[in-house]
Protein backbone atom coordinates (compact mmCIF):
# COMPACT_ATOMS: atom_id res chain seq x y z
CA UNK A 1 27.07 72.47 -8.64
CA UNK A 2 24.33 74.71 -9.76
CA UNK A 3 26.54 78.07 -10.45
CA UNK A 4 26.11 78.21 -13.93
CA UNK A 5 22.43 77.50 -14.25
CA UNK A 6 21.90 79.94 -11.11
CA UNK A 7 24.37 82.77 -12.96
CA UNK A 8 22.36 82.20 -16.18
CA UNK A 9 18.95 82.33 -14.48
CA UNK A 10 19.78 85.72 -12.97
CA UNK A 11 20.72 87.74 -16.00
CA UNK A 12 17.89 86.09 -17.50
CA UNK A 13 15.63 87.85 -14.19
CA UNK A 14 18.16 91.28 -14.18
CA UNK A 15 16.35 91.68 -17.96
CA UNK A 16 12.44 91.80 -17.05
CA UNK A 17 13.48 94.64 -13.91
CA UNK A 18 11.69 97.63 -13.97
CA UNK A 19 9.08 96.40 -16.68
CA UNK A 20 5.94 97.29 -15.74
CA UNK A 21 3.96 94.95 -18.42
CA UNK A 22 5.62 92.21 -19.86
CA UNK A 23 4.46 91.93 -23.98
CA UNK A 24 4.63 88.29 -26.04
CA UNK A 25 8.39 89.14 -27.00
CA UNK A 26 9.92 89.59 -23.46
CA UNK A 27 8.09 86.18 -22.50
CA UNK A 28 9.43 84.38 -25.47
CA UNK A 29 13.00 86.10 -25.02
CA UNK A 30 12.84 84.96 -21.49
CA UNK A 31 11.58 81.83 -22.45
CA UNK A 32 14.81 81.04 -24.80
CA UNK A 33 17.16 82.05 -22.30
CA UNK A 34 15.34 79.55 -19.43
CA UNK A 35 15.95 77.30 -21.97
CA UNK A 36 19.65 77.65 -23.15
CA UNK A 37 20.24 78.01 -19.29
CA UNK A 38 18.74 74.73 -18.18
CA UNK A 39 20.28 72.82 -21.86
CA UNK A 40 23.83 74.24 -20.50
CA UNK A 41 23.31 72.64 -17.39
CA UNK A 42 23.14 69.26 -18.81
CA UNK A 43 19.36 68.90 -18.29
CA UNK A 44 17.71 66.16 -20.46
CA UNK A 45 15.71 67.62 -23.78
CA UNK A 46 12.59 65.82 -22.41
CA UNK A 47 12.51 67.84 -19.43
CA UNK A 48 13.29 71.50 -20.55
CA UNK A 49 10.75 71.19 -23.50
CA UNK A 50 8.11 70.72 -20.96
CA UNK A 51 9.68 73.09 -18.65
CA UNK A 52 9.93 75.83 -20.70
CA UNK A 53 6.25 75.20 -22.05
CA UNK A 54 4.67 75.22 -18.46
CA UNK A 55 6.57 78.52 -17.75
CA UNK A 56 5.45 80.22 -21.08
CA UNK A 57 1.75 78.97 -20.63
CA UNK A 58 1.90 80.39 -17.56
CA UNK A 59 3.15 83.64 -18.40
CA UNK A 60 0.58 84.42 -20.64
CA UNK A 61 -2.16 84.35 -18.03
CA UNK A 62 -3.57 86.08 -15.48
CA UNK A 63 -1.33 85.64 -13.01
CA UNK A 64 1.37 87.58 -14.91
CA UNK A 65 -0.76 90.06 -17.18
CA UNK A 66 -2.32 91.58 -13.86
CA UNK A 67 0.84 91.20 -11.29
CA UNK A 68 1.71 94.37 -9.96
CA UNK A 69 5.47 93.32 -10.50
CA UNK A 70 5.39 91.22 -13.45
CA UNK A 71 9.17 90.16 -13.25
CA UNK A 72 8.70 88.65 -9.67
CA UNK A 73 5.60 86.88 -10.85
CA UNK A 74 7.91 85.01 -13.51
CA UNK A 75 10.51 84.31 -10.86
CA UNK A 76 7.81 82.60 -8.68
CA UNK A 77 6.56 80.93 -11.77
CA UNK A 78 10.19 79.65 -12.20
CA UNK A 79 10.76 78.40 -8.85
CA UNK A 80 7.32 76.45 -8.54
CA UNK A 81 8.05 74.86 -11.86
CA UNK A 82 11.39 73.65 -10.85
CA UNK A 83 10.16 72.48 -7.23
CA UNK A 84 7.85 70.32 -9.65
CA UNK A 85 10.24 68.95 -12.00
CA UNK A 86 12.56 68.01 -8.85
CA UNK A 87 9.98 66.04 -7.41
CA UNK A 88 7.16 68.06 -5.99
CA UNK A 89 7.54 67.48 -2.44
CA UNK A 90 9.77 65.44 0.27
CA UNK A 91 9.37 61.88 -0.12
CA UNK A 92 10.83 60.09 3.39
CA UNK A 93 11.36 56.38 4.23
CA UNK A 94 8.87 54.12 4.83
CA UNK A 95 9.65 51.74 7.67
CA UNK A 96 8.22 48.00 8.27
CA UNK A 97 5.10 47.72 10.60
CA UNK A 98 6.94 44.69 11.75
CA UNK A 99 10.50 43.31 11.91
CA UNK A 100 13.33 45.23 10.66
CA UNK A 101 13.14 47.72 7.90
CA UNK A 102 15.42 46.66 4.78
CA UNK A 103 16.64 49.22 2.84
CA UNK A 104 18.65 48.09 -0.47
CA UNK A 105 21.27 50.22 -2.50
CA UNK A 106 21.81 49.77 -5.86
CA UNK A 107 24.35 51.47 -8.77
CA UNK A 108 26.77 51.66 -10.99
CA UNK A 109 30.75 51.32 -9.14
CA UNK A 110 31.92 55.10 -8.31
CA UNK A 111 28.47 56.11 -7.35
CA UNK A 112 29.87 56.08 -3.62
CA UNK A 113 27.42 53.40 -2.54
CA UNK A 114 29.52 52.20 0.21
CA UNK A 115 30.12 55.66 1.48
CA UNK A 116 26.69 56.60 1.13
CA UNK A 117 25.64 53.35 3.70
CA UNK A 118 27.68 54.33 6.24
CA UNK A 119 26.34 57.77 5.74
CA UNK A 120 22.25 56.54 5.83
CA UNK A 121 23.39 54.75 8.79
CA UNK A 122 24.66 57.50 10.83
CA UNK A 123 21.67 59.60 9.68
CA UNK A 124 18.86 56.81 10.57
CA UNK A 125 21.12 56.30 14.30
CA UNK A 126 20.30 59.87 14.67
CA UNK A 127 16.88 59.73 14.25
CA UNK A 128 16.98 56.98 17.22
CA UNK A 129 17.56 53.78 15.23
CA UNK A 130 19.65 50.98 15.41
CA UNK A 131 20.85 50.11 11.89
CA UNK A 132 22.98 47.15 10.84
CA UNK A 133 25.37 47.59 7.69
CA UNK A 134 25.41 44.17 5.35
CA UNK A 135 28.27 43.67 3.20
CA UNK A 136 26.73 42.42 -0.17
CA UNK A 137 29.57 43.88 -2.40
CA UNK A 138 32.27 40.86 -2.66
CA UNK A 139 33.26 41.73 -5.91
CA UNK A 140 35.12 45.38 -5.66
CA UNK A 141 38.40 44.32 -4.02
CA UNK A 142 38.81 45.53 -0.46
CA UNK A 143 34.87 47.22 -0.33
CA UNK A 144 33.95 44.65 2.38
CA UNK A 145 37.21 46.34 4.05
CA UNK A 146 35.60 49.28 3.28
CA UNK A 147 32.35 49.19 4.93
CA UNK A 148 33.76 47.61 7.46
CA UNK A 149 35.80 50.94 8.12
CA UNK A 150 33.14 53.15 7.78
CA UNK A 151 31.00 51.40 10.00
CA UNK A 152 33.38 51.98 12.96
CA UNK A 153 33.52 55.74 11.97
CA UNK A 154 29.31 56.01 12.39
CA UNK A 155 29.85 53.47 15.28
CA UNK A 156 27.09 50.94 13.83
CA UNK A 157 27.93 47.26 13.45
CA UNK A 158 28.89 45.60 10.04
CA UNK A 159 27.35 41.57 8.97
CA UNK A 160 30.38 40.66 6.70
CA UNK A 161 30.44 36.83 7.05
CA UNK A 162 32.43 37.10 3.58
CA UNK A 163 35.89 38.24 2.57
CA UNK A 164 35.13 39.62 -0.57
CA UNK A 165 37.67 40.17 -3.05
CA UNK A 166 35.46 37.43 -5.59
CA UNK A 167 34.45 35.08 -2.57
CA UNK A 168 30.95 34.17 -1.49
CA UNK A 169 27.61 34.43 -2.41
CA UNK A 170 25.96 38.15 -2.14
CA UNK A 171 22.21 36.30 -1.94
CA UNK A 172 22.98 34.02 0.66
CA UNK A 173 24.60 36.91 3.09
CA UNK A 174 21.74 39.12 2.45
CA UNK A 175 19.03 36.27 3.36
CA UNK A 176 21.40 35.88 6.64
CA UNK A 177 21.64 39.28 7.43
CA UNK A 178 17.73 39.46 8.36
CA UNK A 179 17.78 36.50 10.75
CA UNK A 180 21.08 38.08 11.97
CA UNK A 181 19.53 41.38 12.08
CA UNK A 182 16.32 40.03 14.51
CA UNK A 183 18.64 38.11 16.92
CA UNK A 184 20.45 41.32 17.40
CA UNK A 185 17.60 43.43 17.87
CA UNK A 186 18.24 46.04 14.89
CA UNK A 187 15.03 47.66 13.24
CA UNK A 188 16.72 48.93 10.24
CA UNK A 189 18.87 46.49 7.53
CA UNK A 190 21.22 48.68 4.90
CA UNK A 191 22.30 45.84 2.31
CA UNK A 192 25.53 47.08 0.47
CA UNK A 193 25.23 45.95 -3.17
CA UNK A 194 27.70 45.41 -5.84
CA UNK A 195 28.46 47.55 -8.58
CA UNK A 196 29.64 47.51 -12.30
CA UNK A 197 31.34 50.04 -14.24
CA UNK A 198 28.43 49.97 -16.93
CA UNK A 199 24.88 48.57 -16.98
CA UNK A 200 25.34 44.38 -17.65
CA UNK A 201 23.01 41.64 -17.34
CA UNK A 202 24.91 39.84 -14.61
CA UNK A 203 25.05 43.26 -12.45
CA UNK A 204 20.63 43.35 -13.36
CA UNK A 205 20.13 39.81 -12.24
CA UNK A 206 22.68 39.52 -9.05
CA UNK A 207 20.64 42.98 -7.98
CA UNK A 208 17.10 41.41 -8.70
CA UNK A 209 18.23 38.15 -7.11
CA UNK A 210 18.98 40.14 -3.64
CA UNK A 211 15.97 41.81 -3.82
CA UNK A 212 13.80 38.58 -4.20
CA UNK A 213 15.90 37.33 -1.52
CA UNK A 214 15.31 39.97 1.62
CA UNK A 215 12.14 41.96 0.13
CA UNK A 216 13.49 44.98 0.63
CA UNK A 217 10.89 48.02 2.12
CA UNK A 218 12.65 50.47 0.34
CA UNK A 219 15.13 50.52 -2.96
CA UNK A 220 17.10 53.06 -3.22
CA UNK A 221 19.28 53.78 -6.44
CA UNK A 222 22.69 55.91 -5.99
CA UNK A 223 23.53 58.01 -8.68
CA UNK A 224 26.81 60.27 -9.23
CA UNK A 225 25.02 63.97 -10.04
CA UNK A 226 28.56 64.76 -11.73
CA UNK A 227 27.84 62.02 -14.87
CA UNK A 228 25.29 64.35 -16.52
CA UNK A 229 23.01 63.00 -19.02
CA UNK A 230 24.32 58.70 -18.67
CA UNK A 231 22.66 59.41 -14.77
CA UNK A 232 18.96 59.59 -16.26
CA UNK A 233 19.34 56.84 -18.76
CA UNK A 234 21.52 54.49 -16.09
CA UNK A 235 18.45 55.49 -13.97
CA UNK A 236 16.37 54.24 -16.78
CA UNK A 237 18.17 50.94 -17.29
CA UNK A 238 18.12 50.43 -13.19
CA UNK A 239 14.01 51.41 -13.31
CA UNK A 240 13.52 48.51 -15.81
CA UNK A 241 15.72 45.95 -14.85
CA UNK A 242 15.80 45.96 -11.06
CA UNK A 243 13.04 48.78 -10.09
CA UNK A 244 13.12 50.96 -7.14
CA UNK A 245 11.62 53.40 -4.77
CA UNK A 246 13.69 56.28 -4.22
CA UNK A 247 16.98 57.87 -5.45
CA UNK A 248 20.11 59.24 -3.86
CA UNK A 249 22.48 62.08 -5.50
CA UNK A 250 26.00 61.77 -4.74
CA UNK A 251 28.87 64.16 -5.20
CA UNK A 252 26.14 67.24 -5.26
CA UNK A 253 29.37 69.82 -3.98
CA UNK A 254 31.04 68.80 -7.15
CA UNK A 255 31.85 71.08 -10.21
CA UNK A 256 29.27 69.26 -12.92
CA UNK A 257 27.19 71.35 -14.41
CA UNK A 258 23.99 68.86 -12.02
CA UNK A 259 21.85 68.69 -14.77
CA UNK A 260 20.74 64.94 -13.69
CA UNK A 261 19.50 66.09 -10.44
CA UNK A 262 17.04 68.32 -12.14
CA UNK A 263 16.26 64.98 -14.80
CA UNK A 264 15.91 62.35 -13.11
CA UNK A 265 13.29 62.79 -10.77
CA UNK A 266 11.01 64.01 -13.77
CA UNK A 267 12.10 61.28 -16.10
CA UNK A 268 11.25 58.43 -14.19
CA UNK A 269 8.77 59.23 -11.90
CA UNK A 270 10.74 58.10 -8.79
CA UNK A 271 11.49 60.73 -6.74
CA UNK A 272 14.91 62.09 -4.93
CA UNK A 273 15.07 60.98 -1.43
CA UNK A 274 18.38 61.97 -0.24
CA UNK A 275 21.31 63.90 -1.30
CA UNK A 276 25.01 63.47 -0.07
CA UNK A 277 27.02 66.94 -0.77
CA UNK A 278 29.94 66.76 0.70
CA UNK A 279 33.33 64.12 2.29
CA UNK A 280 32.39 64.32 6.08
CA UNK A 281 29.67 61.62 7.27
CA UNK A 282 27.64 63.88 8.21
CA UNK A 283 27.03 65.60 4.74
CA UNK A 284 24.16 63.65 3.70
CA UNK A 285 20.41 64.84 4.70
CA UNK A 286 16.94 64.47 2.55
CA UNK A 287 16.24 65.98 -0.46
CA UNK A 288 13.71 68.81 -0.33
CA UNK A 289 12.58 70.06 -3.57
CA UNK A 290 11.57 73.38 -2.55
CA UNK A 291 15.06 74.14 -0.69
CA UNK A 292 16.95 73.11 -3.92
CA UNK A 293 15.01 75.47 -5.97
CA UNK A 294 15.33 78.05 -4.11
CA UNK A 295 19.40 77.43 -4.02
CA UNK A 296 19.18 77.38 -7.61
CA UNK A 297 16.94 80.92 -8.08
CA UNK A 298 19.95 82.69 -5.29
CA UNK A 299 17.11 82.48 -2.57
CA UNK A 300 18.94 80.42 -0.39
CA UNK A 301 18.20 77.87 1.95
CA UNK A 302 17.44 79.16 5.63
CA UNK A 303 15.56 75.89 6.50
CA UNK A 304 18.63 73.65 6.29
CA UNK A 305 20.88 76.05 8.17
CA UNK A 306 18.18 76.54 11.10
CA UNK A 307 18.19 72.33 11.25
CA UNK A 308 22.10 72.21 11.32
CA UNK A 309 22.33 75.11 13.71
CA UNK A 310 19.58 73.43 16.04
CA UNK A 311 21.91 69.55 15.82
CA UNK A 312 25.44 71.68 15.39
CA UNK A 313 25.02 74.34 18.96
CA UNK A 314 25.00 73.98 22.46
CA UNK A 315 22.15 75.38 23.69
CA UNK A 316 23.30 75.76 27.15
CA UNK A 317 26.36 77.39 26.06
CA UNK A 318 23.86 79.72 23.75
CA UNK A 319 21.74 80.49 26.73
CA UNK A 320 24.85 81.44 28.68
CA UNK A 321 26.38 83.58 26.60
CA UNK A 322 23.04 85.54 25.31
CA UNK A 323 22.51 85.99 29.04
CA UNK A 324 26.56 87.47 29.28
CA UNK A 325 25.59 89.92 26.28
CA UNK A 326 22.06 91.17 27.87
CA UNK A 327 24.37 92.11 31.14
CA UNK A 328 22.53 88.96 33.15
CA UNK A 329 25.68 86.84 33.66
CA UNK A 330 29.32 88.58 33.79
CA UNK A 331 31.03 89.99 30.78
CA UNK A 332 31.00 88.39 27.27
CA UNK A 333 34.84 86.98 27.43
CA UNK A 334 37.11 86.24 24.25
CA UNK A 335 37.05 82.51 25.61
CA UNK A 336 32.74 83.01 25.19
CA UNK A 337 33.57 84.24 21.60
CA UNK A 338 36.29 81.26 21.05
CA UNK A 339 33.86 79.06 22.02
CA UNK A 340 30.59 80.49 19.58
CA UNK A 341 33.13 80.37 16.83
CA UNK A 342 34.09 76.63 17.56
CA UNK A 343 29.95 75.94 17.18
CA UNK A 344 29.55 77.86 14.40
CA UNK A 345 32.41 75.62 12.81
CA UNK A 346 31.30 72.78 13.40
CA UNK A 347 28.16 73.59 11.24
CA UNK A 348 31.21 72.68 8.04
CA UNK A 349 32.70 75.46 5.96
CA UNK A 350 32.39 79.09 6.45
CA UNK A 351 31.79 78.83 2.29
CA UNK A 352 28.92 76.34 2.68
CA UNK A 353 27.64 78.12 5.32
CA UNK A 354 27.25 81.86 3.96
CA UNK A 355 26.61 79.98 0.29
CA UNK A 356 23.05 79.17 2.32
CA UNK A 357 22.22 82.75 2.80
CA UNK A 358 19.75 84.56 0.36
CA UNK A 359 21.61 86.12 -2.44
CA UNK A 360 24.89 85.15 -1.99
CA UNK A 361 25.64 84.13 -5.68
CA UNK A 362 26.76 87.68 -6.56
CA UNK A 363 29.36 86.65 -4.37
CA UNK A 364 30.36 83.08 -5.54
CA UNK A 365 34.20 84.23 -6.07
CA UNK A 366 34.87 85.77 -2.83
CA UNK A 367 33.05 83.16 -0.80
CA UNK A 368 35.13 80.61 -3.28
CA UNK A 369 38.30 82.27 -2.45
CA UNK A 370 37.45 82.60 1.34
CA UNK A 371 40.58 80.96 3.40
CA UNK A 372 39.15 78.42 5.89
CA UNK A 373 42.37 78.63 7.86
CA UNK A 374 41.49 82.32 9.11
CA UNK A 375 39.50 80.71 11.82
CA UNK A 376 42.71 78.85 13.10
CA UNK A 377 44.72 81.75 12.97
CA UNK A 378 42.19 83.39 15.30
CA UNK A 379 42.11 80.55 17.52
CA UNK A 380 45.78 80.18 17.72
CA UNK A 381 45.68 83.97 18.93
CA UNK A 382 43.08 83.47 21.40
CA UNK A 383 44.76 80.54 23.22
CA UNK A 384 47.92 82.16 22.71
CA UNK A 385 46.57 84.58 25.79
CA UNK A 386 46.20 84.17 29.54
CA UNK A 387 43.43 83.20 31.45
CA UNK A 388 43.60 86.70 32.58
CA UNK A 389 43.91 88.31 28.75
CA UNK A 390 41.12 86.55 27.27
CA UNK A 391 38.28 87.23 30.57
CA UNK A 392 39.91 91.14 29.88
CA UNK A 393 41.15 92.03 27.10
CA UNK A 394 41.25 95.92 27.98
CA UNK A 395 44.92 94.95 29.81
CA UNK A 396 45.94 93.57 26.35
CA UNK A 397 48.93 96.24 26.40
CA UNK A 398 51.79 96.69 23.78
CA UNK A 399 54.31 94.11 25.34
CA UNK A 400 51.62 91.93 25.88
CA UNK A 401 50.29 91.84 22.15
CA UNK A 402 54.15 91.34 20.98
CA UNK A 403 53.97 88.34 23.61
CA UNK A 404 50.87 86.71 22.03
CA UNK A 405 51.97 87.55 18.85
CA UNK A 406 55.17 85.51 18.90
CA UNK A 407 53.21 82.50 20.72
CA UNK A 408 50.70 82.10 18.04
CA UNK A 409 53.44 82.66 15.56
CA UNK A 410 51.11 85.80 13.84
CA UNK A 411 51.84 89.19 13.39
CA UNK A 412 51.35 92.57 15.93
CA UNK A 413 49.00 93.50 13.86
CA UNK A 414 46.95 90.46 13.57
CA UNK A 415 46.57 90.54 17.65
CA UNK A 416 45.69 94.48 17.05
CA UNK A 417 43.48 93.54 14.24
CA UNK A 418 41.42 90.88 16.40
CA UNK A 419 41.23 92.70 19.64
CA UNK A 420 39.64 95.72 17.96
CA UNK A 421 37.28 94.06 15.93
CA UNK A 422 36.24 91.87 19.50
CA UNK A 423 35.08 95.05 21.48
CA UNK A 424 33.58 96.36 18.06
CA UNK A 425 31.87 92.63 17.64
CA UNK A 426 30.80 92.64 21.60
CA UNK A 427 29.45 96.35 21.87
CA UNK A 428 27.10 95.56 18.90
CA UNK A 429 25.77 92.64 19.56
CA UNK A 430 25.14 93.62 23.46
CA UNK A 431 23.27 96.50 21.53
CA UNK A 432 20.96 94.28 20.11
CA UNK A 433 20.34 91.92 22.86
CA UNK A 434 19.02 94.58 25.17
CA UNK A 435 16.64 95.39 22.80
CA UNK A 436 18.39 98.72 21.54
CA UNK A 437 18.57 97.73 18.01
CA UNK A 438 21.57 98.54 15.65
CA UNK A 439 24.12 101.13 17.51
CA UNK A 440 23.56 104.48 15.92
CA UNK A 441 19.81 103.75 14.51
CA UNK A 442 16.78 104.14 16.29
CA UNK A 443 15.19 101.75 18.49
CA UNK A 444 14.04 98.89 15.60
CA UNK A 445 10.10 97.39 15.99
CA UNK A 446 10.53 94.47 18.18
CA UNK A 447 13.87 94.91 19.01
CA UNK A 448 13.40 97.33 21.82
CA UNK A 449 13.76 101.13 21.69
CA UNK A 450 12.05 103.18 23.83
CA UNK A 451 9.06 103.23 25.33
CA UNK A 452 5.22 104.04 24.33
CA UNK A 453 4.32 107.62 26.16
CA UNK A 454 2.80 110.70 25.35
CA UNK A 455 4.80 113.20 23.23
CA UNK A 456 5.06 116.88 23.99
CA UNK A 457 3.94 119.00 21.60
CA UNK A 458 6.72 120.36 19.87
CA UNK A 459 7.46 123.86 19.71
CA UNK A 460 6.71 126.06 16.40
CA UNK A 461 10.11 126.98 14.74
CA UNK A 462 10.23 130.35 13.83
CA UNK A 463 12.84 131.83 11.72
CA UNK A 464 16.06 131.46 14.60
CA UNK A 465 16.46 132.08 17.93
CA UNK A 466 16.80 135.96 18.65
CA UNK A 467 20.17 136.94 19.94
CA UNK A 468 21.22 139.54 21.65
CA UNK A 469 23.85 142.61 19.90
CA UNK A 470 26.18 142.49 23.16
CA UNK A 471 29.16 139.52 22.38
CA UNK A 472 29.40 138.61 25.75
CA UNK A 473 25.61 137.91 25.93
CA UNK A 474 25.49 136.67 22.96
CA UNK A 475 28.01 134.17 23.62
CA UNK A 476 26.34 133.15 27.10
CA UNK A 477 23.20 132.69 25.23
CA UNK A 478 24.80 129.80 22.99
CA UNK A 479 26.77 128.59 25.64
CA UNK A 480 23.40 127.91 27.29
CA UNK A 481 21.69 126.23 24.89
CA UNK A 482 24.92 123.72 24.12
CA UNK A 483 24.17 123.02 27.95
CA UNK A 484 20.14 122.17 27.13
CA UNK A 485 20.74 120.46 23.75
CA UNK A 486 23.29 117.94 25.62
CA UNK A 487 20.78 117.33 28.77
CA UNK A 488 18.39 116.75 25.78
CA UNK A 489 20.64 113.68 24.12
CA UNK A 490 21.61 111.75 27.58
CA UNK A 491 18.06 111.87 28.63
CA UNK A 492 17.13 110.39 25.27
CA UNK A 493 20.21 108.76 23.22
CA UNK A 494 17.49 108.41 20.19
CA UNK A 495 17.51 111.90 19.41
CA UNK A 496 13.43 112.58 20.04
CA UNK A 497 12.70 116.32 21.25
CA UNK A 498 13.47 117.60 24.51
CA UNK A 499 13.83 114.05 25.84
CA UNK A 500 10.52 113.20 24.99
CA UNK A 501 9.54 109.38 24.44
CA UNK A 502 7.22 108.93 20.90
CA UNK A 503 3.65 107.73 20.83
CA UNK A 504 4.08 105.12 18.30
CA UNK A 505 0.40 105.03 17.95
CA UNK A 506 -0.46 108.46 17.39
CA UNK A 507 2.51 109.11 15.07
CA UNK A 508 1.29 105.93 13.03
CA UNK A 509 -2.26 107.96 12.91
CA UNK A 510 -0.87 111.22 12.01
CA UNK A 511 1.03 109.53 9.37
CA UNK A 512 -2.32 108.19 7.83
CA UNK A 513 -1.16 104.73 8.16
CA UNK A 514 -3.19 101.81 6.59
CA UNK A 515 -5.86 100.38 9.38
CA UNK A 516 -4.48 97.84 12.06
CA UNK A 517 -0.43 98.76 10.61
CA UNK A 518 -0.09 100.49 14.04
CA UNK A 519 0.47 97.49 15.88
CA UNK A 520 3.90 96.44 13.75
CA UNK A 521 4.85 99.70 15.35
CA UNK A 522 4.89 98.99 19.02
């Protein structure tokens, strides 16, 4: 959603590179292109004006003037500004000290309001509660239906004493729903409100007349992020009329241009609780300001994909296969790798993942164009194998890859393809978890390498080796020291003279090493 405004935002950076001192005109010239950036991006006039004056102001100070790297100094600037206008800081639920907690949606039809209960539901179930859906919406035809639906997909229950479709009375279900909600033991009540396709008095006073009715701890208002600017003044309308705690962006993996996710927030004062950003139920998490600033500056977002990692992965199949790669438990099998490649999908798309990475958005178009099938395709070859194949691939022979080629319905060279880049995938990674860092570098800090000892002093070079006149001599003389030069690399792999294991320590003092750096050495 963010691509343009992160695009724009890093030409605007590329600019101040390599500038030692920024003067009054490469602030102001950044200034205007922060500004066309975030006005192309849909955000509300309001907000850039005071944007764009915070990051100017504090350009021109200290913090900037006397920065050893001035253009990093404006980036940080940049990204603390927009963590501010986005909210400041995660804002979570508050739950009742007693009896259940009622949470209320409101917004306009389309939002996804009905989708987006279903979705809090299986989020708060997570977190160890028992929610109960409440059908308040009798007015969209089927959304009762609806809910009802979804519910059984998150596997929480569904009050609907109402058909909907125009019959029954919103306010009267809601008031039920509580006493419903206590008989049945639930601690958390998500009423399900209706919608209009534009702001209307009846929509205001049906919403405030719920709200009266079950006291709702928290408010929430759903907003599509793909409307642009009518999100901050339907915000507005909603603040006024109804008033509410929190709000939820919907639709945030659209194309918009997500200007009213960096609006609203600042606008009205309420902050942005939760985000939904994607089809599956499980797309829907809180909404951390800092995380979505850093997506939009290219720095990523390493937080999220450590939490969805942690609820995504097995962590006894984790521990067994890093024990298969250190050499502690058998061999590291293709059905080991078909298995971390299973967990690694179920994290969503390959797209969404990498997009998560730092500095990924100089490659938006590949990761766009990335085929989601490919991992099928490698499954397909996988379990197109034997039992036998896939714990050894080494007996993978010509007749056999023609065989497992025609059962996964790929070509030769696919199977080739796969198998090749297995053993090259396998020898690396058992590199690195036995501590011998990357395979052809040197032993990393803290990833192994060889051990602390004390060096020999190394032998003054002179200007060559004397050899002697006689051919035959000579040629037993370099035949020799072939022979010592290889005894020299198997007893030390890493290349270190005669063998020899390095004194981190005393190399770190030779090299004149700022006091106490040693120790990031050993």
């Amino acid at each position: 959603m963010f691509a343009t405004l992160s695009d724009r935002l890093a030409d605007t950076f590329k600019n101040l590179r390599g500038k030692g001192r920024l003067s009054e005109a490469d602030i102001d010239a950044t200034a205007r292109e922060i500004r066309i950036a975030l006005l192309e991006a849909d955000v509300a006039l309001p907000v850039v004006k005071e944007f764009v004056a915070a990051v100017k102001d504090r350009a021109r100070g200290e913090e900037v003037s006397q920065a050893l790297n001035p253009a990093q100094q404006i980036v940080k600037i940049v990204n603390e500004e927009l963590v501010t206008i986005l909210g400041g800081e995660t804002r979570r639920l508050r739950y009742a000290k007693s009896g259940p907690t009622v949470i209320m949606l409101a917004g306009l039809q389309g939002a996804g309001k009905t989708t987006l209960a279903a979705k809090l539901a299986l989020w708060l179930k997570e977190q160890g509660k028992t929610p109960l859906l409440v059908a308040c919406d009798l007015q969209r035809p089927n959304a009762v239906r609806q809910l009802e639906v979804n519910g059984e997909r998150v596997g929480v229950p569904v009050f609907a004493p109402e058909p909907g479709n125009g019959v029954g009375d919103p306010v009267a279900v809601a008031r039920a729903s509580i006493e419903e909600a206590k008989r049945r033991l639930h601690d958390v009540v998500i009423v399900d409100t209706a919608g209009r396709l534009g702001v209307d008095a009846e929509l205001m006073q049906q919403a405030s007349d719920i709200r009266d009715a079950v006291s709702p701890d928290e408010v929430l208002f759903v907003v599509d992020a793909m409307i642009g600017q009518d999100a901050v003044s339907t915000a507005q309308a909603f603040l006024d009329g109804v008033g509410y705690d929190g709000v939820v962006l919907t639709k945030l993996d659209g194309d918009a241009r997500g200007g009213a996710a960096l609006s609203i927030a600042s606008i009205t004062g309420k902050p942005v609780m939760f985000a939904s950003n994607g089809e599956k139920m499980t797309d829907f998490d809180l909404f951390h300001p800092d995380r979505m600033a850093s997506r939009i500056l290219d720095m990523g977002d390493v937080m999220t994909l450590i939490e969805q990692a942690e609820k995504a992965f097995d962590s006894e199949q984790a521990m067994k296969a890093a024990a298969k790669l250190s050499g502690q438990g058998g061999e590291f099998t293709l059905d080991d790798f078909l298995e971390q490649m299973q967990q690694v999908r179920k994290l969503g798309s390959m797209s969404k993942i990498m997009g998560m990475l730092p500095g990924m958005g100089q490659f938006r178009e590949q990761l766009e164009n990335f085929d989601e099938r490919e991992i099928d395709r490698i499954q397909a070859i996988i379990q197109s194998m034997t039992p036998a194949e896939r714990a050894n691939p080494k007996i993978i022979d010509g007749s056999r890859r023609a065989r497992i080629a025609k059962g996964s319905g790929r070509q030769v060279s696919d199977v080739n393809q796969l198998v090749d880049r297995f053993f090259e995938a396998r020898k690396m990674m058992m590199q690195m978890a036995r501590g011998g860092g990357i395979p052809g570098m040197p032993g990393m800090p803290g990833m192994g390498g060889p051990k602390k000892g004390k060096a020999k002093p190394q032998q003054k070079k002179g200007k060559g080796a004397k050899r002697s006149g006689n051919p035959a001599k000579a040629a037993q003389q370099a035949a020799a020291e072939k022979e010592k030069a290889a005894a020299a690399a198997a007893a030390n792999p890493f290349g270190t003279p005669g063998g020899a294991d390095v004194d981190y320590e005393q190399a770190a003092a030779a090299l004149d090493l700022p006091k106490d750096f040693s120790k990031f050495l050993k």
